[in-house]
PDB file of N, CA and C in Angstrom:
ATOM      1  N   UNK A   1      99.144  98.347  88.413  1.00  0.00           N
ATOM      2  CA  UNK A   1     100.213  98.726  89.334  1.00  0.00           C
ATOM      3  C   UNK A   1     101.571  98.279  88.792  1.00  0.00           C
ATOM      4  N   UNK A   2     101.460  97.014  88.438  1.00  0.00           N
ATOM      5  CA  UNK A   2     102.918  96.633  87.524  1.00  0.00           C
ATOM      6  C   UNK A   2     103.313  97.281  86.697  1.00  0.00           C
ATOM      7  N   UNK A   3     102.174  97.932  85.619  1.00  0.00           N
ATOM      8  CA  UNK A   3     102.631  98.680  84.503  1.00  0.00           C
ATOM      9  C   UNK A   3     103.403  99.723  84.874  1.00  0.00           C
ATOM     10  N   UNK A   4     102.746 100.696  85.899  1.00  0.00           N
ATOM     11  CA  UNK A   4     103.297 101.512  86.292  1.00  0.00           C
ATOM     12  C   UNK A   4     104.596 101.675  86.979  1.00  0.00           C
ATOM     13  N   UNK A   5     105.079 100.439  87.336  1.00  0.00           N
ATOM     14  CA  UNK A   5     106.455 100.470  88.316  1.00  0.00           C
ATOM     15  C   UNK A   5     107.247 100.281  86.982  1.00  0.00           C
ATOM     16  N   UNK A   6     106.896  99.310  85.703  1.00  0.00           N
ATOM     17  CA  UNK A   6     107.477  99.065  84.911  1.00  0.00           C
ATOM     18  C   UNK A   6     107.831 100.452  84.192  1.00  0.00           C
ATOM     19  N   UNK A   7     106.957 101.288  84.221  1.00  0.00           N
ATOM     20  CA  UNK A   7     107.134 102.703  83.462  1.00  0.00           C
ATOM     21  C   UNK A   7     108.128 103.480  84.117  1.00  0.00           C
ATOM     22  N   UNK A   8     107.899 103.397  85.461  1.00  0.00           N
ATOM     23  CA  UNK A   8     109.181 103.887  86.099  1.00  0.00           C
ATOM     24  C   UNK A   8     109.838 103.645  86.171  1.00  0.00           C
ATOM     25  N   UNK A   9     110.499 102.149  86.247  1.00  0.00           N
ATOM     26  CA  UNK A   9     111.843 101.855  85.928  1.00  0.00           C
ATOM     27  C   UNK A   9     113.009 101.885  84.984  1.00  0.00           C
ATOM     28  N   UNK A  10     111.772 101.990  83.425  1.00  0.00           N
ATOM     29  CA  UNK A  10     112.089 102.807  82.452  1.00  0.00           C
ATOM     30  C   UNK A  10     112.479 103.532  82.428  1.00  0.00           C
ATOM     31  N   UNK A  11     111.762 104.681  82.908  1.00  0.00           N
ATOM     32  CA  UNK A  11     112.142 106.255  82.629  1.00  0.00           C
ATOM     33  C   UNK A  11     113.389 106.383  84.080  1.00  0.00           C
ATOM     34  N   UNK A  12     113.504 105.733  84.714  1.00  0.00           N
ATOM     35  CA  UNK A  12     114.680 105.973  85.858  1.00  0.00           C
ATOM     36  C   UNK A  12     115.869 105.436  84.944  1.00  0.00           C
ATOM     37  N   UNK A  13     115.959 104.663  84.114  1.00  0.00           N
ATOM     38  CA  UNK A  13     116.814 103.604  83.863  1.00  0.00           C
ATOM     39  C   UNK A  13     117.838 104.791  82.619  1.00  0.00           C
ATOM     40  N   UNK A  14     117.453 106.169  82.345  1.00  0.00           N
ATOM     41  CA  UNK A  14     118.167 106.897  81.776  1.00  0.00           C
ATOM     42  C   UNK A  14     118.694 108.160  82.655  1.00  0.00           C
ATOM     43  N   UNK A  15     119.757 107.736  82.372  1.00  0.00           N
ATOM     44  CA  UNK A  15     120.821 108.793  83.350  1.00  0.00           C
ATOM     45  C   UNK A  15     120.365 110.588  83.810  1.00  0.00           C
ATOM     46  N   UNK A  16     120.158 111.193  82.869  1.00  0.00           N
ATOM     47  CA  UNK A  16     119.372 112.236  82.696  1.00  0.00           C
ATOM     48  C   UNK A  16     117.940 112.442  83.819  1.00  0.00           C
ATOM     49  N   UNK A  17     116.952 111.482  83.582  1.00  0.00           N
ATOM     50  CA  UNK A  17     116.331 111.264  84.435  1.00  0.00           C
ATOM     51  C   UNK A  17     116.521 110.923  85.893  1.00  0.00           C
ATOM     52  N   UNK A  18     117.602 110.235  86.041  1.00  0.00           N
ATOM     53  CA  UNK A  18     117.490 109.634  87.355  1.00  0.00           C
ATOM     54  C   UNK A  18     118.354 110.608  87.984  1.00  0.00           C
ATOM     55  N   UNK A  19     119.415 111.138  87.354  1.00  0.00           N
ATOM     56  CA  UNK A  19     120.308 111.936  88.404  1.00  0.00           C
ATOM     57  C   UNK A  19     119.896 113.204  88.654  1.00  0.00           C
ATOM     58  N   UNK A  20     118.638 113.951  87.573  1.00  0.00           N
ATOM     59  CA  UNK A  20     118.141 114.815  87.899  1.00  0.00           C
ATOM     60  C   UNK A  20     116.596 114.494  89.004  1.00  0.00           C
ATOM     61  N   UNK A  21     116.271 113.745  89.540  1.00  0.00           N
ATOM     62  CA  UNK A  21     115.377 113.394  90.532  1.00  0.00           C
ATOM     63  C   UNK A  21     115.950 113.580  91.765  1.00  0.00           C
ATOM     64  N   UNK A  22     117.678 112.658  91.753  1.00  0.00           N
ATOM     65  CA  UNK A  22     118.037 112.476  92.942  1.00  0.00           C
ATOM     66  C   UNK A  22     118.651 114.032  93.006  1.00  0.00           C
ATOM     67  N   UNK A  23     119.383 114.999  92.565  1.00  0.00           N
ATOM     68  CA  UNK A  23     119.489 116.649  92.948  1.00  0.00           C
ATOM     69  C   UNK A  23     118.046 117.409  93.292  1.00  0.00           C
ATOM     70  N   UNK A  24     116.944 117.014  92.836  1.00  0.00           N
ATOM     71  CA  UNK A  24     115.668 117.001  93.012  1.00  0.00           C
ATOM     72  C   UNK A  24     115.439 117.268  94.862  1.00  0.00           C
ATOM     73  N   UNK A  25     115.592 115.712  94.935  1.00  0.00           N
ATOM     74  CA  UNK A  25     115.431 115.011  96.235  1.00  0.00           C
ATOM     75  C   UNK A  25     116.560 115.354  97.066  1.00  0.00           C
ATOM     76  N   UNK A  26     117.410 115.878  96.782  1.00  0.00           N
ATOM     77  CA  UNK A  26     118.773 116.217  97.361  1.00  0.00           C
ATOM     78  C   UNK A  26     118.161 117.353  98.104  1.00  0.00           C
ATOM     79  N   UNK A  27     118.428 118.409  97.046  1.00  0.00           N
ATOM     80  CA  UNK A  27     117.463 119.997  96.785  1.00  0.00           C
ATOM     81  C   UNK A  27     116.503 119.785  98.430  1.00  0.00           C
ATOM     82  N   UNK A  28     115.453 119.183  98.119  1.00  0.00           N
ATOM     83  CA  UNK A  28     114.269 119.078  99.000  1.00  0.00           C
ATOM     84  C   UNK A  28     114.696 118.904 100.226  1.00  0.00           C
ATOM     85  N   UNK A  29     116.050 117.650 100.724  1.00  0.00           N
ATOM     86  CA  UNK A  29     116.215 117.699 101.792  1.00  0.00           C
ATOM     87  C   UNK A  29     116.942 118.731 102.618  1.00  0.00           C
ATOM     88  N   UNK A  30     117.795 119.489 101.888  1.00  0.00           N
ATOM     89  CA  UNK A  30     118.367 120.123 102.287  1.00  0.00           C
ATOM     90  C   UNK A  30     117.896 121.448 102.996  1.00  0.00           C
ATOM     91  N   UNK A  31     116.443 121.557 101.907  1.00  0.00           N
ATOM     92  CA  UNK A  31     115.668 123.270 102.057  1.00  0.00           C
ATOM     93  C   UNK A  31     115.135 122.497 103.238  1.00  0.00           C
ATOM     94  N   UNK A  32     114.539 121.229 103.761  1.00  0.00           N
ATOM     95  CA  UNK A  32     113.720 120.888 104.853  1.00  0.00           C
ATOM     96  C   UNK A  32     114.620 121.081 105.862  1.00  0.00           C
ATOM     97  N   UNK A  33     115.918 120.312 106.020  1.00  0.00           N
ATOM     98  CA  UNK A  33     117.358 120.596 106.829  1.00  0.00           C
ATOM     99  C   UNK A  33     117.143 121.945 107.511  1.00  0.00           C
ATOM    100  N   UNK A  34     117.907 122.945 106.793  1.00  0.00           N
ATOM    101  CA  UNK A  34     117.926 124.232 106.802  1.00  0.00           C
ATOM    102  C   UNK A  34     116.767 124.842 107.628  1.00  0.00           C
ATOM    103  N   UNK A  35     115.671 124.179 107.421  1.00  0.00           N
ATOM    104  CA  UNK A  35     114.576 124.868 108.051  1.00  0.00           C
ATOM    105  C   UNK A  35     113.935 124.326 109.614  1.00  0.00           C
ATOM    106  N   UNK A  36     115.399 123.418 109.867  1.00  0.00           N
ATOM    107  CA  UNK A  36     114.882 122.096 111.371  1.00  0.00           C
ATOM    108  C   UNK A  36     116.380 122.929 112.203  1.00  0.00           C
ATOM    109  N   UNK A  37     117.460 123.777 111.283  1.00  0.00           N
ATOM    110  CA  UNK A  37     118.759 124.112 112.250  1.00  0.00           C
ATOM    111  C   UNK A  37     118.154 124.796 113.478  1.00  0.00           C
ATOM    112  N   UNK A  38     117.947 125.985 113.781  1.00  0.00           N
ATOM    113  CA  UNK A  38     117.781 126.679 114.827  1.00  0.00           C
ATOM    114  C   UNK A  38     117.042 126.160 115.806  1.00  0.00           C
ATOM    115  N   UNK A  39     116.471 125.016 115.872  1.00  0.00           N
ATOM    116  CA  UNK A  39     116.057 123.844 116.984  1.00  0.00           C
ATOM    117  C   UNK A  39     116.934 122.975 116.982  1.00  0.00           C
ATOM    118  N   UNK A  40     117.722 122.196 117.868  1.00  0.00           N
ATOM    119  CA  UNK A  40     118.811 120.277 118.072  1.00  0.00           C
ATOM    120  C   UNK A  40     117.884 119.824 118.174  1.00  0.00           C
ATOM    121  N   UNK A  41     116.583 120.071 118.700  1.00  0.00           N
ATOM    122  CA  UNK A  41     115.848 118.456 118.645  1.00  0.00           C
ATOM    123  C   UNK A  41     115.057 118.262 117.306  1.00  0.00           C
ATOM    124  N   UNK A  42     114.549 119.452 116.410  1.00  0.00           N
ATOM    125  CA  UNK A  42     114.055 119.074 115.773  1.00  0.00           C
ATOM    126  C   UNK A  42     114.787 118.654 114.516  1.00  0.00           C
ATOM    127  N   UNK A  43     116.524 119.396 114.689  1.00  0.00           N
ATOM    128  CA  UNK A  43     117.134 118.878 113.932  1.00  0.00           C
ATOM    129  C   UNK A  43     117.441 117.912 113.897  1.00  0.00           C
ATOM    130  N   UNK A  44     117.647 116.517 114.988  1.00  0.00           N
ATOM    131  CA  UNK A  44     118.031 115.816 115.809  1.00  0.00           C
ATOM    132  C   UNK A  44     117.050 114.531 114.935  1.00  0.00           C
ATOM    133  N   UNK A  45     115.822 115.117 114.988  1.00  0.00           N
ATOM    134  CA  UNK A  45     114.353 114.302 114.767  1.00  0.00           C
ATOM    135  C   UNK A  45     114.377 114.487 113.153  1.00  0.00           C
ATOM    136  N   UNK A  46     114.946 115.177 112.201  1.00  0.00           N
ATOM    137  CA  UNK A  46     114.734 115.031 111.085  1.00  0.00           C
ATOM    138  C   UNK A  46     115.964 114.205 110.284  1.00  0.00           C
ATOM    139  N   UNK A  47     117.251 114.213 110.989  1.00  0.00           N
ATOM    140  CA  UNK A  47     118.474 113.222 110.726  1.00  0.00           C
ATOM    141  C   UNK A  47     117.560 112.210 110.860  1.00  0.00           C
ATOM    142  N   UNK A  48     117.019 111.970 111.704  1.00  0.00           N
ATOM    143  CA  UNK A  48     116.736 110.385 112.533  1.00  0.00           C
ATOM    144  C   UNK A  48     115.730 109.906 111.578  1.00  0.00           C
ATOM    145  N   UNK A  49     114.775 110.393 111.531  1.00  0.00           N
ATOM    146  CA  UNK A  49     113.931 109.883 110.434  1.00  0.00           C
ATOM    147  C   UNK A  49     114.404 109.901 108.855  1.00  0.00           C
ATOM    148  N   UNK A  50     115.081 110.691 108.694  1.00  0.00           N
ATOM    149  CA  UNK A  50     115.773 110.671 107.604  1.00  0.00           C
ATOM    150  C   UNK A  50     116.618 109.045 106.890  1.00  0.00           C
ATOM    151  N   UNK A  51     117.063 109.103 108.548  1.00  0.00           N
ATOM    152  CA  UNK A  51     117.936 107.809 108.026  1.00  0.00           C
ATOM    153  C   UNK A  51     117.381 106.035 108.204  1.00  0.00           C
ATOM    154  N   UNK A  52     116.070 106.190 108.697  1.00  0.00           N
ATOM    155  CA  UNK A  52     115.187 105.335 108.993  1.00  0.00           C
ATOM    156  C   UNK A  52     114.460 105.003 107.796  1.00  0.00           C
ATOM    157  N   UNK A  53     114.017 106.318 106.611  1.00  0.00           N
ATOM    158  CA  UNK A  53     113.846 106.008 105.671  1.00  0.00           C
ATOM    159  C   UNK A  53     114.761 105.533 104.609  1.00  0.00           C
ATOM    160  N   UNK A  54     115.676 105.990 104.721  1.00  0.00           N
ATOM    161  CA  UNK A  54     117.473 105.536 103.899  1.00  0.00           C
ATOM    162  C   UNK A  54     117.170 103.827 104.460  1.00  0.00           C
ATOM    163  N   UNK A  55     116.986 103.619 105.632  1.00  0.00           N
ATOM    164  CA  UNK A  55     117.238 102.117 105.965  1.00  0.00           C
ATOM    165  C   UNK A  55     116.225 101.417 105.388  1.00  0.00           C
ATOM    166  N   UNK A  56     114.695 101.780 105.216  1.00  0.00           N
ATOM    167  CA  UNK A  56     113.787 101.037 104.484  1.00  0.00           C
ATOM    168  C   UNK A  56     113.642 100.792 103.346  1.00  0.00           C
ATOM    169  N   UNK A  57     114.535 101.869 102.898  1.00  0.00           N
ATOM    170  CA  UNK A  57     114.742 101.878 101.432  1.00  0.00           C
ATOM    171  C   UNK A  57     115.889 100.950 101.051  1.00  0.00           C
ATOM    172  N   UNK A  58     116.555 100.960 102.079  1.00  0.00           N
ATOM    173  CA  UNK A  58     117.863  99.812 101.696  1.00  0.00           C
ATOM    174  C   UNK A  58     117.501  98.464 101.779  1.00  0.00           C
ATOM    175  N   UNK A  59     116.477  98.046 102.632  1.00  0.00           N
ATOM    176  CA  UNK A  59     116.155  96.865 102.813  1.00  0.00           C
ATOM    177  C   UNK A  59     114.857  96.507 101.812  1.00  0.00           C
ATOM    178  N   UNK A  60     114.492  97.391 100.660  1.00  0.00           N
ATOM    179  CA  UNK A  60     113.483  97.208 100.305  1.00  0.00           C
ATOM    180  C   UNK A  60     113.679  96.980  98.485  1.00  0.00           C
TER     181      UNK A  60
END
């Protein structure tokens, strides 16, 4: 399991890699977004969790 985080931190640790993951992950949220508009609550419910994971990730 170490090796493996170690491998990833590697391969994150070059610019190329990492900024093309996060447009990646950008990409993904946005097509999920887009697909929660024509409901407020479910749009409502995918901000919210959205930023719950942003917070675990900040504290983590």
């Amino acid at each position: 399991m170490r090796k493996a985080l170690a491998q990833l931190k590697k391969c994150t640790a070059i610019p190329a890699v990492k900024y093309s993951l996060i447009a990646v992950a950008a990409f993904l949220w946005l097509f999920g977004f887009a697909d929660q508009l024509p409901d407020t609550v479910q749009t409502a419910k995918y901000v919210g969790i959205s930023l719950l994971m942003v917070a675990v990730a900040a504290i983590a």
